[in-house]
N, C-alpha and C. Protein backbone atom coordinates (compact mmCIF):
# COMPACT_ATOMS: atom_id res chain seq x y z
N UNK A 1 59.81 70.93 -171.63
CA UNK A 1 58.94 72.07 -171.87
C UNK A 1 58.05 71.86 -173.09
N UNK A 2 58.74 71.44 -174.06
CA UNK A 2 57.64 71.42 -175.25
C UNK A 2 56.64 70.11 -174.98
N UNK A 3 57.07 69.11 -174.47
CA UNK A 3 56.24 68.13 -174.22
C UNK A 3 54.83 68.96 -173.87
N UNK A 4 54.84 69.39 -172.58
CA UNK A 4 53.97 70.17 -171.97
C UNK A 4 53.45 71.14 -172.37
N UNK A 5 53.98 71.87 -173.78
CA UNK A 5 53.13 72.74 -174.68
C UNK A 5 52.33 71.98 -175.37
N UNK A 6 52.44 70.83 -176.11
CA UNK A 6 51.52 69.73 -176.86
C UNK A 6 50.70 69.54 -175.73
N UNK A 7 50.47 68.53 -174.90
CA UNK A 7 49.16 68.92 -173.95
C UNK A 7 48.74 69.70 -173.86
N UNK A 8 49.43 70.94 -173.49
CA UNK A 8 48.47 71.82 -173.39
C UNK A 8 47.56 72.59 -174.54
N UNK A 9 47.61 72.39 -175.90
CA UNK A 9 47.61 72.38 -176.62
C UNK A 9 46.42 71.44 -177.65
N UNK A 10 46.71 70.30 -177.14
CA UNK A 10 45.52 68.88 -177.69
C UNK A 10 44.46 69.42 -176.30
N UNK A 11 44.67 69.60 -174.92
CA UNK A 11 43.64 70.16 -174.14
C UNK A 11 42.41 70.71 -174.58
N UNK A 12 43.44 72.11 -174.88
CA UNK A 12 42.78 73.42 -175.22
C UNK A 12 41.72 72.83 -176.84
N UNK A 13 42.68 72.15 -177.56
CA UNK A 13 41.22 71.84 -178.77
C UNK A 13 40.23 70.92 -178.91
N UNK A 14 40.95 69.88 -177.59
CA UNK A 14 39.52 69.37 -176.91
C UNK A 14 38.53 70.14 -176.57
N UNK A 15 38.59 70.99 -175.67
CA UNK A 15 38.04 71.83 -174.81
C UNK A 15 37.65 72.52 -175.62
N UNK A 16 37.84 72.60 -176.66
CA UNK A 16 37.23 74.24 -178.01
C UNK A 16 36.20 73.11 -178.98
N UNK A 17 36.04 71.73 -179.31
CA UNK A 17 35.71 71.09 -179.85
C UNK A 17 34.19 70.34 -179.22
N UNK A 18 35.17 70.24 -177.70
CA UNK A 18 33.55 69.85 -176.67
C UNK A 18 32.93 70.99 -176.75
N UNK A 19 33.13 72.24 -176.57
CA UNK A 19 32.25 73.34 -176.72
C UNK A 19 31.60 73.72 -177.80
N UNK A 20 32.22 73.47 -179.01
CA UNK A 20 31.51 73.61 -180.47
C UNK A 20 30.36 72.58 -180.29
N UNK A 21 30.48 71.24 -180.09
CA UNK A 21 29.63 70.37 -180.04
C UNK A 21 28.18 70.90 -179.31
N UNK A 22 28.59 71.33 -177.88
CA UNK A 22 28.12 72.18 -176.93
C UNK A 22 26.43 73.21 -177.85
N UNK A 23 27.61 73.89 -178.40
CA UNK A 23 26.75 75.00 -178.93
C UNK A 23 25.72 74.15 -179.97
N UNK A 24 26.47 73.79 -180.83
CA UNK A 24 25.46 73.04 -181.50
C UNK A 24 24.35 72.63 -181.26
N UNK A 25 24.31 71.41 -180.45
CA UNK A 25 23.24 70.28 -179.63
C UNK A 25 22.53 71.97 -179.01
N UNK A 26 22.63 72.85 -178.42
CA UNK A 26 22.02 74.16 -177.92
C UNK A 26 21.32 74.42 -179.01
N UNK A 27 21.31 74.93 -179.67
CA UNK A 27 21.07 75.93 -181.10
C UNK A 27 20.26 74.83 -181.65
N UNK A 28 20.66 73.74 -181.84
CA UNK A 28 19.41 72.66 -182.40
C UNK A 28 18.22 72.75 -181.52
N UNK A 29 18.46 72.50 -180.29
CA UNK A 29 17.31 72.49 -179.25
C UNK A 29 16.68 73.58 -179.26
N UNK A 30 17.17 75.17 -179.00
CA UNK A 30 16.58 75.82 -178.92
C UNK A 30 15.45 76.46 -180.69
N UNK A 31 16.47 75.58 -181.63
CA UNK A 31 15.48 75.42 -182.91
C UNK A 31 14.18 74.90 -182.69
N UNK A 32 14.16 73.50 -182.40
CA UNK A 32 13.52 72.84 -182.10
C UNK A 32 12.28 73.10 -181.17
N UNK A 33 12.54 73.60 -180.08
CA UNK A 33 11.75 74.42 -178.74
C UNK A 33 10.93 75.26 -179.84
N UNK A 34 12.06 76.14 -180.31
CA UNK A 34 10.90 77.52 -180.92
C UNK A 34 9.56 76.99 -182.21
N UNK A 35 9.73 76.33 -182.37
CA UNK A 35 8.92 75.53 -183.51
C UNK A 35 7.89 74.56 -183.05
N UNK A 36 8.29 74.11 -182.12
CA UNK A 36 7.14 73.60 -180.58
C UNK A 36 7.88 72.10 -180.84
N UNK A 37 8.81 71.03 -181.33
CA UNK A 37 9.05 69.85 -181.62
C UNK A 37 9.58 69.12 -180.21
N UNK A 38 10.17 70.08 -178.79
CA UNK A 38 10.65 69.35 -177.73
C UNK A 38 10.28 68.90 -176.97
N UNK A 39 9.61 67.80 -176.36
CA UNK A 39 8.96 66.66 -175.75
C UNK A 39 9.22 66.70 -174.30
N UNK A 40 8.79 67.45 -173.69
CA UNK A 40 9.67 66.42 -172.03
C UNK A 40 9.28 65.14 -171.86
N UNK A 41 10.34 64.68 -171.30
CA UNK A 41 11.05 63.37 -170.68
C UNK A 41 10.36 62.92 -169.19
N UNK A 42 9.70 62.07 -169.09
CA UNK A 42 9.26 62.03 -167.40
C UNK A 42 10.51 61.28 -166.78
N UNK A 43 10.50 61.25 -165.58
CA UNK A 43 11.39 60.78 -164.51
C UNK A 43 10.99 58.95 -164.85
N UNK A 44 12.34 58.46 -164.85
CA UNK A 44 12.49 57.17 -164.92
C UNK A 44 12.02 56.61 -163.99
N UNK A 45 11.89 56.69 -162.78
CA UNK A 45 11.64 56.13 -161.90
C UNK A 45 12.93 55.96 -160.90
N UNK A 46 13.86 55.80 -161.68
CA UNK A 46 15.36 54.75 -160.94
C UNK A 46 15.18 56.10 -159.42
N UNK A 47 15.55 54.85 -158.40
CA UNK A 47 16.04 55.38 -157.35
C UNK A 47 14.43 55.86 -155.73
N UNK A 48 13.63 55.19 -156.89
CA UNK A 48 11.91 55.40 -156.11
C UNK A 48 11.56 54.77 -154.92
């Protein structure tokens, strides 16, 4: 049982850590956007 509380556990602050990251990289971009600095990207080509 406790084994399986530690996973679940390192999971969950993965999962809370990818999402912090998440927000971040968001909140930069949408900084960025509002200030006019975001560039689109054209299509690579791959797959033409």
């Amino acid at each position: 049982m406790r084994l399986q509380t530690n996973y679940r556990i390192m999971a969950d602050n993965y999962l809370e850590r990818q999402y912090e990251i998440y927000e971040a990289r968001k909140a930069a971009w949408e900084k960025a956007k509002k200030q006019g600095k975001v560039r689109k990207t054209q299509n690579s080509g791959i797959g033409k």
